[in-house]
N, C-alpha and C. Protein backbone atom coordinates (compact mmCIF):
# COMPACT_ATOMS: atom_id res chain seq x y z
N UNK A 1 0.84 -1.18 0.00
CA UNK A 1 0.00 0.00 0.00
C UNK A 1 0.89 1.25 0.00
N UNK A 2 0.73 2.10 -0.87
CA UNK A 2 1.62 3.77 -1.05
C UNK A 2 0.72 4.12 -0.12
N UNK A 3 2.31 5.44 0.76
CA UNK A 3 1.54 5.79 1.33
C UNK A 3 2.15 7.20 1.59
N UNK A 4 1.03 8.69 1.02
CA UNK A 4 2.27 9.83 0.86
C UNK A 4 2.84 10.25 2.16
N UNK A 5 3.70 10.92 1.97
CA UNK A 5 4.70 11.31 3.16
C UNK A 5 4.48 12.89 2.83
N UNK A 6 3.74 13.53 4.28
CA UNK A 6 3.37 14.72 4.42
C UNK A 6 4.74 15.65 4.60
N UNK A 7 5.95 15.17 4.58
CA UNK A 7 7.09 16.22 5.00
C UNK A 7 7.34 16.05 3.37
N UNK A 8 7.25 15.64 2.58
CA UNK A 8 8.34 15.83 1.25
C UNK A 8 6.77 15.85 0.05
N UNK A 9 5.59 16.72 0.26
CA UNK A 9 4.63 16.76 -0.13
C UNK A 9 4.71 17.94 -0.36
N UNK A 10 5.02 18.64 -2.08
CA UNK A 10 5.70 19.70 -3.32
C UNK A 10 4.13 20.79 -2.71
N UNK A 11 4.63 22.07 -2.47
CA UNK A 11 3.33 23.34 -2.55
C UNK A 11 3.78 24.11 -3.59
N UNK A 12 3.16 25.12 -3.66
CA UNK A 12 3.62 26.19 -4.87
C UNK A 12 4.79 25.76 -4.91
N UNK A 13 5.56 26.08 -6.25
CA UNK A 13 6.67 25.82 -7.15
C UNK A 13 7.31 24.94 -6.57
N UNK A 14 6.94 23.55 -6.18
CA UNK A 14 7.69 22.87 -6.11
C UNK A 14 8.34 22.66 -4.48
N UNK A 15 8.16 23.85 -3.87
CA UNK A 15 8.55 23.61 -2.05
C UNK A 15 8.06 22.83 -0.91
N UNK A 16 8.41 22.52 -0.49
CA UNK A 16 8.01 21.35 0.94
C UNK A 16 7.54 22.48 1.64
N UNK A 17 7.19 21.89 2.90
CA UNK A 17 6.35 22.56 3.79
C UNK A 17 7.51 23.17 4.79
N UNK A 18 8.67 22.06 4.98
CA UNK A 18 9.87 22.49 5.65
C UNK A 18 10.90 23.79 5.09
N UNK A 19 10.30 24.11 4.01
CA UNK A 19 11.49 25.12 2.80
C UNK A 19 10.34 26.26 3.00
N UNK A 20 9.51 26.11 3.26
CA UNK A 20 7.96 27.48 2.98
C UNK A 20 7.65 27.77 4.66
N UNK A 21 8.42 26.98 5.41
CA UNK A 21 8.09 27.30 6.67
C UNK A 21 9.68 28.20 7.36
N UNK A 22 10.86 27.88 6.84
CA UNK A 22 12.26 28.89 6.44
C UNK A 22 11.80 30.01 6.17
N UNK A 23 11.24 30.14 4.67
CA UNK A 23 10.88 31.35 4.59
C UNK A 23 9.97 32.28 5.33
N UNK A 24 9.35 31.67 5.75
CA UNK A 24 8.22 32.18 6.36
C UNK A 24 9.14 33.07 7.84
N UNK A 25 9.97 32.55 8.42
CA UNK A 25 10.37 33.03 9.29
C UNK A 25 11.71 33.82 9.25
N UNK A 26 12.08 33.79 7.97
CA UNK A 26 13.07 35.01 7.29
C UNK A 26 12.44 36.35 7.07
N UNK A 27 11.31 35.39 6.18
CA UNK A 27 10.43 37.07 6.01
C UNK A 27 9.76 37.78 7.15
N UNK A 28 9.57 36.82 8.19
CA UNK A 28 8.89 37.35 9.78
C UNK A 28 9.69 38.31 10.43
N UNK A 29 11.24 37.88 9.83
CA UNK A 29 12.46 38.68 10.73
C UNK A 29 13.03 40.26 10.06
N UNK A 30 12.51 40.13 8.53
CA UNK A 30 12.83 40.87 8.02
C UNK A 30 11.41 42.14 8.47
N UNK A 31 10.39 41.58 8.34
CA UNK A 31 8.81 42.56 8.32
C UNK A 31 8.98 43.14 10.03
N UNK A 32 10.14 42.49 10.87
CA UNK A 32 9.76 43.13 12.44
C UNK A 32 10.08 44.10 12.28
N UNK A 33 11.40 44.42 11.38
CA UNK A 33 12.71 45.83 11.36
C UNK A 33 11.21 46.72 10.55
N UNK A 34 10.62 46.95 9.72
CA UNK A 34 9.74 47.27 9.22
C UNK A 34 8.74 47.65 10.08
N UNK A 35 8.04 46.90 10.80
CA UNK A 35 6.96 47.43 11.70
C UNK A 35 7.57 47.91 12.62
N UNK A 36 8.85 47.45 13.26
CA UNK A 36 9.23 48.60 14.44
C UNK A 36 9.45 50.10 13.68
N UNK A 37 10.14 50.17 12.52
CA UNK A 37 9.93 51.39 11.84
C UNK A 37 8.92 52.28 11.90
N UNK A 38 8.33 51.51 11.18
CA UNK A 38 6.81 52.04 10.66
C UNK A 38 5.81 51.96 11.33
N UNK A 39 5.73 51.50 12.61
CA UNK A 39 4.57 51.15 13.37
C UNK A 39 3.59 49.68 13.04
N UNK A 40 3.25 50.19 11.33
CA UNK A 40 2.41 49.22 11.17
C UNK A 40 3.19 48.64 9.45
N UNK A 41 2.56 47.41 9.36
CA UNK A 41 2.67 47.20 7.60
C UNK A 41 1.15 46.52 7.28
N UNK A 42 0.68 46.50 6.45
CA UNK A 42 -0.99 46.22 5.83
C UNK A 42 -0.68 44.30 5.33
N UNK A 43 -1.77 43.88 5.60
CA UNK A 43 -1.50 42.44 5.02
C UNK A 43 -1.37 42.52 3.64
N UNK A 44 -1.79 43.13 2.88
CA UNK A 44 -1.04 42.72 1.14
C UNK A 44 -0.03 43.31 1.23
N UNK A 45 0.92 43.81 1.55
CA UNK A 45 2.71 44.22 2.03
C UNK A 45 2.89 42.78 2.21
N UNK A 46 2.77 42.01 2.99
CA UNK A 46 3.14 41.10 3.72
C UNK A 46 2.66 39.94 2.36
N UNK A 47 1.71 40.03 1.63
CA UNK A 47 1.18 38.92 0.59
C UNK A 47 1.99 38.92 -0.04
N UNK A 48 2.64 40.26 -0.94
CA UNK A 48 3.55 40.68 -1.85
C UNK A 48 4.95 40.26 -1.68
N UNK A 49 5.45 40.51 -0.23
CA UNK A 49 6.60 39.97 0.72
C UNK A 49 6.08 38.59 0.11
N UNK A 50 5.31 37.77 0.35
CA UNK A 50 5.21 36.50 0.65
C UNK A 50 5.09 35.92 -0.97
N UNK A 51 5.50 36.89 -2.14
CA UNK A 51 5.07 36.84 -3.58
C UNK A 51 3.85 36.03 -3.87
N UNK A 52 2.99 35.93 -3.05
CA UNK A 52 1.39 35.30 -3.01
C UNK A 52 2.00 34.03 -3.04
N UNK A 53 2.08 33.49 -2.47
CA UNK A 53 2.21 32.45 -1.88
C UNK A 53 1.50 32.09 -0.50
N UNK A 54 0.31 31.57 -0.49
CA UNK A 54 -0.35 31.83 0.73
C UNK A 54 0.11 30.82 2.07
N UNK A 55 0.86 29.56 1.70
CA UNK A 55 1.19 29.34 3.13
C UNK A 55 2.25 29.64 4.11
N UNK A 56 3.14 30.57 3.17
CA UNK A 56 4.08 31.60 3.44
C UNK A 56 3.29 32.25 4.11
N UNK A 57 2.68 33.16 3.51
CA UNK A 57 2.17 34.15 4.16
C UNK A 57 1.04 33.92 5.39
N UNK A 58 0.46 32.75 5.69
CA UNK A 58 -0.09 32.72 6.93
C UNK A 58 1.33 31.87 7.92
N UNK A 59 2.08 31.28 6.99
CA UNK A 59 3.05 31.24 8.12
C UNK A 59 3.81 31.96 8.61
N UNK A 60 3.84 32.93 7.80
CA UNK A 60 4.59 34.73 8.38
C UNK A 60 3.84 35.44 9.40
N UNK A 61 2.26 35.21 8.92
CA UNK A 61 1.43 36.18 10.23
C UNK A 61 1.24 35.13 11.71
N UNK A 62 2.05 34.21 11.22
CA UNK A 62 1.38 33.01 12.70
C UNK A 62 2.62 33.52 13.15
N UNK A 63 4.14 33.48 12.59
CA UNK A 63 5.17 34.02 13.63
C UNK A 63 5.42 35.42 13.98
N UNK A 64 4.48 35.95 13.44
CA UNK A 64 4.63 37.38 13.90
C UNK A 64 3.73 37.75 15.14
N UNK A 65 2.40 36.57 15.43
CA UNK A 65 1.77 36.72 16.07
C UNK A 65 2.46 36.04 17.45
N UNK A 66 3.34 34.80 17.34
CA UNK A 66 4.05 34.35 18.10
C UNK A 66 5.04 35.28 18.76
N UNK A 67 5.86 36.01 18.01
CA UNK A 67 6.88 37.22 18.41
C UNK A 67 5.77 38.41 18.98
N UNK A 68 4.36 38.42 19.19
CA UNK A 68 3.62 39.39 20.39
C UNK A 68 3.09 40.45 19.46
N UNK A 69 3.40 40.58 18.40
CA UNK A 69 2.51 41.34 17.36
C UNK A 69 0.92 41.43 17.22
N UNK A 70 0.45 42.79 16.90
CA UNK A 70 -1.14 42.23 16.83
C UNK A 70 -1.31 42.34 15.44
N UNK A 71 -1.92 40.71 14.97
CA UNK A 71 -2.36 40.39 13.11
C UNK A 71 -3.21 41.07 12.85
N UNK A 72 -3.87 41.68 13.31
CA UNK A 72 -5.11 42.20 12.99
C UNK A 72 -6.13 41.17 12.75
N UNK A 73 -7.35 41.78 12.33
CA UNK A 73 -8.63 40.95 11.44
C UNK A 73 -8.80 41.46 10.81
N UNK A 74 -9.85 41.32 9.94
CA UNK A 74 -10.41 41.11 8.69
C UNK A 74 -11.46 43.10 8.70
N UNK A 75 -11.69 43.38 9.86
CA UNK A 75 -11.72 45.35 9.90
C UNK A 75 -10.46 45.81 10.07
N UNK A 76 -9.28 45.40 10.48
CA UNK A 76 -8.13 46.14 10.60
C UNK A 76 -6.81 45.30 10.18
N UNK A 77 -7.03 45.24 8.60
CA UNK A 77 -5.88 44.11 7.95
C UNK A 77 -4.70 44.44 8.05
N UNK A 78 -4.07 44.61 9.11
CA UNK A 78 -2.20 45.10 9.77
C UNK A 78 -2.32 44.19 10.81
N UNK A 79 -0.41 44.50 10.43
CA UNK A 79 0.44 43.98 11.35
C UNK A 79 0.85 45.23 12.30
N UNK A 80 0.65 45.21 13.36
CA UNK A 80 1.35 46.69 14.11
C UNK A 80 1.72 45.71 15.85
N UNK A 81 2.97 46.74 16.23
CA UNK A 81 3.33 46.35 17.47
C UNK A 81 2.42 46.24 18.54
N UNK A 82 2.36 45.43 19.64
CA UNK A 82 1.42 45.14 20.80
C UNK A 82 1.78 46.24 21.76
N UNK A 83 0.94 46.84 21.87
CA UNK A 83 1.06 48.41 23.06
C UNK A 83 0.93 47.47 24.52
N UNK A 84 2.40 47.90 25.37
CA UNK A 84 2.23 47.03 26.48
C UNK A 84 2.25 47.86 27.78
């Protein structure tokens, strides 16, 4: 019986979940220097960052939410620092 193997299972162009989950937290490290800048960045910044690639990009807003960031919702589509 075949049976697929969820770690070496190809997403957009060809990437594993282990290679899209790297990026995801390169681009998380790069978008902090950015929002500490700027206060805030808008989720299509972050789509565009993520060249639409969407499990990039919810794996970028899950570690940004992990690093204490607020993701916003769906009335306030930003990333901006957590007022503490």
């Amino acid at each position: 019986m075949e049976k697929c193997d969820s770690r070496t299972r190809a997403y957009k162009n060809g990437k594993t979940f282990d290679q899209c989950r790297d990026i995801a937290k390169t681009l998380s490290s790069e978008l902090e220097l950015k929002i500490n800048q700027d206060g805030q960045v808008g989720w299509d910044f972050i789509l565009e960052s993520a060249a639409h690639d969407e499990l990039v990009y919810k794996l970028t807003l899950k570690y940004l939410r992990q690093d204490g960031y607020d993701i916003g919702d769906w009335k306030r589509p930003r990333v901006a620092k957590t007022i503490a």
